[in-house]
C-alpha atoms as a PDB file:
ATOM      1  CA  UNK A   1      23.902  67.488 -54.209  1.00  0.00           C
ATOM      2  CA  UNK A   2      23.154  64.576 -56.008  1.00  0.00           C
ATOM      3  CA  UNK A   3      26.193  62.639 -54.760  1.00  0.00           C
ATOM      4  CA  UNK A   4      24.797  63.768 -51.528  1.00  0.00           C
ATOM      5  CA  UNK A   5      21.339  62.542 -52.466  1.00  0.00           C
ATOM      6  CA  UNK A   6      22.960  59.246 -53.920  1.00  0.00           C
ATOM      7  CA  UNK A   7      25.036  59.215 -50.294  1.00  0.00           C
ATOM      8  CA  UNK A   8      21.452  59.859 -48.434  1.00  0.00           C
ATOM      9  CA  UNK A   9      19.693  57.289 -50.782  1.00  0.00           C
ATOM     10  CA  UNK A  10      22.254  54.133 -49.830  1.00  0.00           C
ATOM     11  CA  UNK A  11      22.155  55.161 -46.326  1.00  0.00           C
ATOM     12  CA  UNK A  12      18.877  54.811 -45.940  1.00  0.00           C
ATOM     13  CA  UNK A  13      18.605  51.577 -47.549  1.00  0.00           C
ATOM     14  CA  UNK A  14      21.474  50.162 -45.677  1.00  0.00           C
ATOM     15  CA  UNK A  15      19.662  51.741 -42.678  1.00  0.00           C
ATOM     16  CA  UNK A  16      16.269  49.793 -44.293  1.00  0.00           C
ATOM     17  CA  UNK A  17      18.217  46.799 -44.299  1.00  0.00           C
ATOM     18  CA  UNK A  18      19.564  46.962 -40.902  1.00  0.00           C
ATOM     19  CA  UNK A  19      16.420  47.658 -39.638  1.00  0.00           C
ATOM     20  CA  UNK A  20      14.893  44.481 -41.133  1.00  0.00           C
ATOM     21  CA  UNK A  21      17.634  42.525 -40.173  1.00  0.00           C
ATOM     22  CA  UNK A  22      17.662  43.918 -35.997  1.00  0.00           C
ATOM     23  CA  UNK A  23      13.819  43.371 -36.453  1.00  0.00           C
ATOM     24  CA  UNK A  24      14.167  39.514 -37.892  1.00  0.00           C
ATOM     25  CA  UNK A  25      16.575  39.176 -34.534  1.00  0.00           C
ATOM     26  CA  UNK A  26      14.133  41.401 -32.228  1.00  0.00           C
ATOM     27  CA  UNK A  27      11.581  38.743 -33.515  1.00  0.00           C
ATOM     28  CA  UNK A  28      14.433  35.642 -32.802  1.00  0.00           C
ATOM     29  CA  UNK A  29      15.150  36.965 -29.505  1.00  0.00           C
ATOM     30  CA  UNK A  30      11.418  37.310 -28.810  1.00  0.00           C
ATOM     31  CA  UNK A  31      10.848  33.751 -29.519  1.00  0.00           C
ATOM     32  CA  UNK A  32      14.040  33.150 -27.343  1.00  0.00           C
ATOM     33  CA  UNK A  33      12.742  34.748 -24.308  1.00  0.00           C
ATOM     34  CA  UNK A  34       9.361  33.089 -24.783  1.00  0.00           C
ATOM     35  CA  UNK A  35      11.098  29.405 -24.667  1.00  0.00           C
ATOM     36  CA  UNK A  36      13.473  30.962 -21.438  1.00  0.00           C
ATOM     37  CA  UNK A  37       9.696  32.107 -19.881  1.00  0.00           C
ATOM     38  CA  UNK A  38       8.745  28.900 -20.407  1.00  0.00           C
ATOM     39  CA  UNK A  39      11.426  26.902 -19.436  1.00  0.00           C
ATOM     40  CA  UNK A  40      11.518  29.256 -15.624  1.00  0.00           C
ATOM     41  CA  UNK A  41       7.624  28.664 -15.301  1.00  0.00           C
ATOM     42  CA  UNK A  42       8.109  24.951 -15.730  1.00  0.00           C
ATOM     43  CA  UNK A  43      11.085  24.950 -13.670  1.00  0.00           C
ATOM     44  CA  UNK A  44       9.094  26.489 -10.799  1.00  0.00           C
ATOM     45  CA  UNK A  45       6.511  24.215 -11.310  1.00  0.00           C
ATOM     46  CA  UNK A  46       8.772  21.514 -10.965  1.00  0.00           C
ATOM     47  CA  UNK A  47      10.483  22.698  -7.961  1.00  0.00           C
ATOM     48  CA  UNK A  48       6.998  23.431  -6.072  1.00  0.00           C
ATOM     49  CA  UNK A  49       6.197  19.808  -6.841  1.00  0.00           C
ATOM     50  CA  UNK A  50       9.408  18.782  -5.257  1.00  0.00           C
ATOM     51  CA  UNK A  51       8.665  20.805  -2.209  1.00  0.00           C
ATOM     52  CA  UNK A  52       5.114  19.244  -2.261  1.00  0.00           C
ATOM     53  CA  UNK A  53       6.688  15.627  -2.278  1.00  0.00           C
ATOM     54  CA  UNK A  54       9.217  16.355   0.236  1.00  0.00           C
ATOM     55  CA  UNK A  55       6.437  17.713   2.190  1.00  0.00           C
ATOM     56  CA  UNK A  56       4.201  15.039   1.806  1.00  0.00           C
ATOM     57  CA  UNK A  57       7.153  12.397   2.112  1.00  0.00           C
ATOM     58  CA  UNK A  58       8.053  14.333   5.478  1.00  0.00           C
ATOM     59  CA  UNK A  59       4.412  14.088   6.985  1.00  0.00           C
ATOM     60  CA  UNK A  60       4.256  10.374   6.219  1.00  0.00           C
ATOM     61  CA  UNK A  61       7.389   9.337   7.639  1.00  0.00           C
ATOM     62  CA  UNK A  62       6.591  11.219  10.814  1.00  0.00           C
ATOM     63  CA  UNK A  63       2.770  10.172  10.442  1.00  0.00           C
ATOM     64  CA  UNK A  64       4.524   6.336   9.912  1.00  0.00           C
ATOM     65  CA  UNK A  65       4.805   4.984  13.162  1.00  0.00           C
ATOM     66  CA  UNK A  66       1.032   6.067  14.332  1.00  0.00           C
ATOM     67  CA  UNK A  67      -0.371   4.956  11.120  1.00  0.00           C
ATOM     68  CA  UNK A  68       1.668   0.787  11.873  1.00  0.00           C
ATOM     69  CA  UNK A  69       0.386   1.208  15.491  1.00  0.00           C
ATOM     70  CA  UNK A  70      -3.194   2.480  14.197  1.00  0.00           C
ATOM     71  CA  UNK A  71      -2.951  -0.882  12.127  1.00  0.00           C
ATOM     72  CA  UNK A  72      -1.415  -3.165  14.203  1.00  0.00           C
ATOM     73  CA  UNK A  73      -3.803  -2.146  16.647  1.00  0.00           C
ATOM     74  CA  UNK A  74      -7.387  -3.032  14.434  1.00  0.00           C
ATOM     75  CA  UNK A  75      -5.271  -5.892  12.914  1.00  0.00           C
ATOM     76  CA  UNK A  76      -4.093  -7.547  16.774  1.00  0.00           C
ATOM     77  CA  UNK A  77      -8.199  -7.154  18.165  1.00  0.00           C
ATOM     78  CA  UNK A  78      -9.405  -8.763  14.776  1.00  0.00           C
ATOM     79  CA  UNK A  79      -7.258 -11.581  15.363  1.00  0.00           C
ATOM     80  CA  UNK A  80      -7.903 -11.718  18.861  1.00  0.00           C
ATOM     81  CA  UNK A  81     -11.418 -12.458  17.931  1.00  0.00           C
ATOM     82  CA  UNK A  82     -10.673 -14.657  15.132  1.00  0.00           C
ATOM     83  CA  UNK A  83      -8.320 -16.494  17.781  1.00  0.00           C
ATOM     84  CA  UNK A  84     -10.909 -17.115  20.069  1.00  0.00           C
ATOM     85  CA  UNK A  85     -13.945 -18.101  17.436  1.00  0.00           C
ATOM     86  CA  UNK A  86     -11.181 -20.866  15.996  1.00  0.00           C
ATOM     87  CA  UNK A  87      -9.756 -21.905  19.791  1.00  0.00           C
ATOM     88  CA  UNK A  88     -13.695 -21.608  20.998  1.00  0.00           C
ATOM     89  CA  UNK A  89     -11.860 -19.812  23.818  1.00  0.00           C
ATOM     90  CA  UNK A  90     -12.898 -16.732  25.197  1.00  0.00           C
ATOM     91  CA  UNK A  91     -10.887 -16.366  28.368  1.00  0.00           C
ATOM     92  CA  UNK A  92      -7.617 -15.648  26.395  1.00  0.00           C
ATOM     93  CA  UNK A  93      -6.385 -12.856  24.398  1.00  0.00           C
ATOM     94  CA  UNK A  94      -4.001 -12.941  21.394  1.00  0.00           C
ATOM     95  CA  UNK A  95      -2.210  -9.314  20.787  1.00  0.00           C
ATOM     96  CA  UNK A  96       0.360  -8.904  17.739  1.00  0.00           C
ATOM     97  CA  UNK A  97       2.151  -6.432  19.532  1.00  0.00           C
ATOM     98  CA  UNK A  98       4.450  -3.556  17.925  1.00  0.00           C
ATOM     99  CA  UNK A  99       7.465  -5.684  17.460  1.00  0.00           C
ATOM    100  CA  UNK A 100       5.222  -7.866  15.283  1.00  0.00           C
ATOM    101  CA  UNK A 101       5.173 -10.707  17.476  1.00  0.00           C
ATOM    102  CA  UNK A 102       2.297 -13.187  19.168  1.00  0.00           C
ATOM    103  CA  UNK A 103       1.399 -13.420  22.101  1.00  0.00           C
ATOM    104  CA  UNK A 104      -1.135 -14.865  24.453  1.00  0.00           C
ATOM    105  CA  UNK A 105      -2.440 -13.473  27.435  1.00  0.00           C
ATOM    106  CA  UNK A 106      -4.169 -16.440  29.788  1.00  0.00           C
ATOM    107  CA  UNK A 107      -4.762 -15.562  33.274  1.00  0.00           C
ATOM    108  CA  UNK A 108      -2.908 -12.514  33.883  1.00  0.00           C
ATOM    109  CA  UNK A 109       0.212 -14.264  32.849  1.00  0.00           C
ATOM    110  CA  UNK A 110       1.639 -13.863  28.818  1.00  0.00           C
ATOM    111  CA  UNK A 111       2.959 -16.820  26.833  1.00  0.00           C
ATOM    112  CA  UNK A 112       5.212 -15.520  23.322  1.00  0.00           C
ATOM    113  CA  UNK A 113       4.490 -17.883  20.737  1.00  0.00           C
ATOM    114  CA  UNK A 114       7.276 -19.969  20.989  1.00  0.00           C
ATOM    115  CA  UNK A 115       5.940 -20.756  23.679  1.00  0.00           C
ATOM    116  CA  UNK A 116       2.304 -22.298  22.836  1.00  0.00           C
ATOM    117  CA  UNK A 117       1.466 -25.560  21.560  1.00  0.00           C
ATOM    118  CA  UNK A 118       1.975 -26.432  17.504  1.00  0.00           C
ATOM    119  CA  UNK A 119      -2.173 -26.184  17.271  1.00  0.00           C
ATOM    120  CA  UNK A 120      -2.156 -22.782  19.543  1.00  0.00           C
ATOM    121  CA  UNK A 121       0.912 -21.336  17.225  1.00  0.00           C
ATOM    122  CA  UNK A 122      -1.225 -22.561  14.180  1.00  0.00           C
ATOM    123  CA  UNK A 123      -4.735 -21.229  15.469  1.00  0.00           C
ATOM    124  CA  UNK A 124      -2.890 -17.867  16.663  1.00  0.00           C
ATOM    125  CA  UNK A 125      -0.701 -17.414  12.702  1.00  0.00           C
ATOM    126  CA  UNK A 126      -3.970 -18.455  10.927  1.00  0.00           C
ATOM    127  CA  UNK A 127      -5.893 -15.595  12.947  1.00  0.00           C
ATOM    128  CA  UNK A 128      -3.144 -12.924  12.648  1.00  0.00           C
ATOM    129  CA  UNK A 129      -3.125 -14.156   8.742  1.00  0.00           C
ATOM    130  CA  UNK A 130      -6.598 -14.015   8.470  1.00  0.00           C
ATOM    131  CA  UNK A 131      -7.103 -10.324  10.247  1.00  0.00           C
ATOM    132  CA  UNK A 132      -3.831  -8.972   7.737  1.00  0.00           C
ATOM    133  CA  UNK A 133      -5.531 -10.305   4.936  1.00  0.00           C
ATOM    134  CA  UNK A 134      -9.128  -8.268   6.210  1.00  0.00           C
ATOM    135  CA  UNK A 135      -7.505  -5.517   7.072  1.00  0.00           C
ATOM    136  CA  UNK A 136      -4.958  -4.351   4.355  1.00  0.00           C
ATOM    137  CA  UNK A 137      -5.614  -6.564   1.137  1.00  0.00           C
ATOM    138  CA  UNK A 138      -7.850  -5.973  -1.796  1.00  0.00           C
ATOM    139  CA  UNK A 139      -7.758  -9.504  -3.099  1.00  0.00           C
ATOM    140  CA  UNK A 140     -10.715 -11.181  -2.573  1.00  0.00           C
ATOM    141  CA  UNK A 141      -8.761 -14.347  -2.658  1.00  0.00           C
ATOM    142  CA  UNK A 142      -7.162 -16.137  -0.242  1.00  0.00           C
ATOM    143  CA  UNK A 143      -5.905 -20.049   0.308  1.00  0.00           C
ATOM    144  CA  UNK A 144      -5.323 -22.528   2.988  1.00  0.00           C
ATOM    145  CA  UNK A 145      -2.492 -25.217   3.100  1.00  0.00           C
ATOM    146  CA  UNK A 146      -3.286 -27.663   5.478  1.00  0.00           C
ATOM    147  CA  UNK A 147      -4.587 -24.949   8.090  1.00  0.00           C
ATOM    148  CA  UNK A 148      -5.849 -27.827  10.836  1.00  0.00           C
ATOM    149  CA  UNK A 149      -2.227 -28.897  10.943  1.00  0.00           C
ATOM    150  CA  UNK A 150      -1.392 -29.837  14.607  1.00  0.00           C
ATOM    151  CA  UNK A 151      -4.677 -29.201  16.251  1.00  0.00           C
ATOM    152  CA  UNK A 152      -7.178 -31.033  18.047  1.00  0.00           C
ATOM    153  CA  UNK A 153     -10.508 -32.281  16.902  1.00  0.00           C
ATOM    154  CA  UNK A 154     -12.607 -29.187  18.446  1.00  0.00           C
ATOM    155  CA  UNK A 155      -9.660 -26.870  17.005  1.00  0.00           C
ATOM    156  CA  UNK A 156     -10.141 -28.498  13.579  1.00  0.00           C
ATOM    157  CA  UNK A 157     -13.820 -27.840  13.671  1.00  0.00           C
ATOM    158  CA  UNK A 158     -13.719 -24.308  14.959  1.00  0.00           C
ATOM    159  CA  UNK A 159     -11.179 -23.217  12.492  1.00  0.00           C
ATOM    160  CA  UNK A 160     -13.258 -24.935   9.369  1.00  0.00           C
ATOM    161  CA  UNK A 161     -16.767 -22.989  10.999  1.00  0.00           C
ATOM    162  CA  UNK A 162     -14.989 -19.657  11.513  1.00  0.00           C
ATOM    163  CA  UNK A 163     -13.328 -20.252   7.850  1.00  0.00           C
ATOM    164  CA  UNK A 164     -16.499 -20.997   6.299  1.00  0.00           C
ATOM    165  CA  UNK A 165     -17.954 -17.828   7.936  1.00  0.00           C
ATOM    166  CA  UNK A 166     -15.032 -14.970   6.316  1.00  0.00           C
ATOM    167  CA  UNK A 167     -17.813 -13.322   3.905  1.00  0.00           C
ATOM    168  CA  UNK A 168     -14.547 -10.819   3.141  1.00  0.00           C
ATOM    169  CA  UNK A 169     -13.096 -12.645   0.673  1.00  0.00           C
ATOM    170  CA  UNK A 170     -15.172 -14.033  -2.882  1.00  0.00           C
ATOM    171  CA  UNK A 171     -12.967 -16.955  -3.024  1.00  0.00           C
ATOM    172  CA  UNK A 172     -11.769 -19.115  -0.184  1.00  0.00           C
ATOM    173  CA  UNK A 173      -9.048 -22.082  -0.972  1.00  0.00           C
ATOM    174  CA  UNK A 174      -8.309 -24.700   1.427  1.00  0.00           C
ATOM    175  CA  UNK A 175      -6.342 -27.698   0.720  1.00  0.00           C
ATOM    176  CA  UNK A 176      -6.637 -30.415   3.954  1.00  0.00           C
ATOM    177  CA  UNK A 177      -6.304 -34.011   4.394  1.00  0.00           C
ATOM    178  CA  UNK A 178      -8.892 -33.712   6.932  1.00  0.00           C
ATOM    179  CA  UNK A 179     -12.586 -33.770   6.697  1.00  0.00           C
ATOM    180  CA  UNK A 180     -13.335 -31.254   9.087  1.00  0.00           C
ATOM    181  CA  UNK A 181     -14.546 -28.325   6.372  1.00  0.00           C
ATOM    182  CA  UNK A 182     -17.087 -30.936   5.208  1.00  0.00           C
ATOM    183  CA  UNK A 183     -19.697 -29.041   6.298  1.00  0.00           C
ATOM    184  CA  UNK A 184     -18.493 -25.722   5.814  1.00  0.00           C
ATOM    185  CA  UNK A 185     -17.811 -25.474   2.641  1.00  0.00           C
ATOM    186  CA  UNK A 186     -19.730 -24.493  -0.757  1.00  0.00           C
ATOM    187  CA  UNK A 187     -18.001 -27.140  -2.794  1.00  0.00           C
ATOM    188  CA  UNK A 188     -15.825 -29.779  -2.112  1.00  0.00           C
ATOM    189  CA  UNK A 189     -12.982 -31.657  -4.721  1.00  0.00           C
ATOM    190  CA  UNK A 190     -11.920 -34.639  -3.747  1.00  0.00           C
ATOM    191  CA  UNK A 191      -8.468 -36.646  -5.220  1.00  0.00           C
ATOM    192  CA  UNK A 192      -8.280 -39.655  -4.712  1.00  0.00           C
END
């Protein structure tokens, strides 16, 4: 009996110590499984953001071409007006059409900008410049190299009144030879 009991008495401390030992890896695996858990959430979370982004990337590349034509459409009748204000003429329009070219429609007929003279390509790129530069920029800065190149006197002054009348931008650089922004400008440095 007591070699029985003795028998009994290291079984149940080898069971003891089993049991501490499959609980110590119970508790391992537990922690295990927790990092797995976490690791499958995350990678859900991940993958439902990836569907997101494709989705999104999906509607904006099919949204794409109405959203340039939405665009080019506000930008070409803000540089029509521009156009006209510089040209001081008001019986033709300037489109920037989808292909990103300028044109000028003048009595039913259109002329492509290679087409028009240096101070009518200059008026029509200063007034496409000047309606991108509304339209889609967040500077508040913008500058002028020798803008009055090519045109006439009138041209000249229309350009300097309708640049000295952008209230879109705080700061307005022009650099000219000419002293047609005289009067419409806040300061003026000479070099001499």
């Amino acid at each position: 009996m007591r070699e029985r009991a003795t028998q009994l008495v290291a079984q149940i401390e080898h069971a003891r110590e089993q049991h501490s030992r499959l609980r110590q890896q119970l508790a391992h695996l537990n922690e295990v499984r927790q990092r797995v858990l976490e690791q499958v959430a995350e990678r859900e979370r991940s993958e439902r953001l990836r569907e997101t982004a494709d989705f999104i990337r999906d509607i904006l590349q099919k949204a794409s071409p109405f959203i340039t034509e939405s665009y080019l459409f506000s930008i070409s009748i803000e540089a029509n007006q521009l156009f006209r204000e510089i040209t001081g003429r008001h019986d033709v329009t300037l489109r920037w059409t989808k292909d990103y070219e300028i044109t000028i429609e003048e009595e039913g007929r259109e002329r492509p900008f290679l087409n028009l003279s240096g101070g009518e390509q200059m008026a029509a790129a200063l007034a496409v410049r000047l309606a991108l530069l509304k339209e889609l920029s967040e500077v508040n800065i913008a500058f002028f190299d020798e803008p009055t190149t090519n045109m006439d006197e009138e041209r000249r002054r229309n350009l300097a009144q309708q640049i000295g009348r952008i209230k879109d931008f705080h700061q307005l650089f022009v650099i000219s030879h000419d002293d047609s922004f005289e009067g419409y400008t806040d300061q003026i440095i000479s070099l001499g």
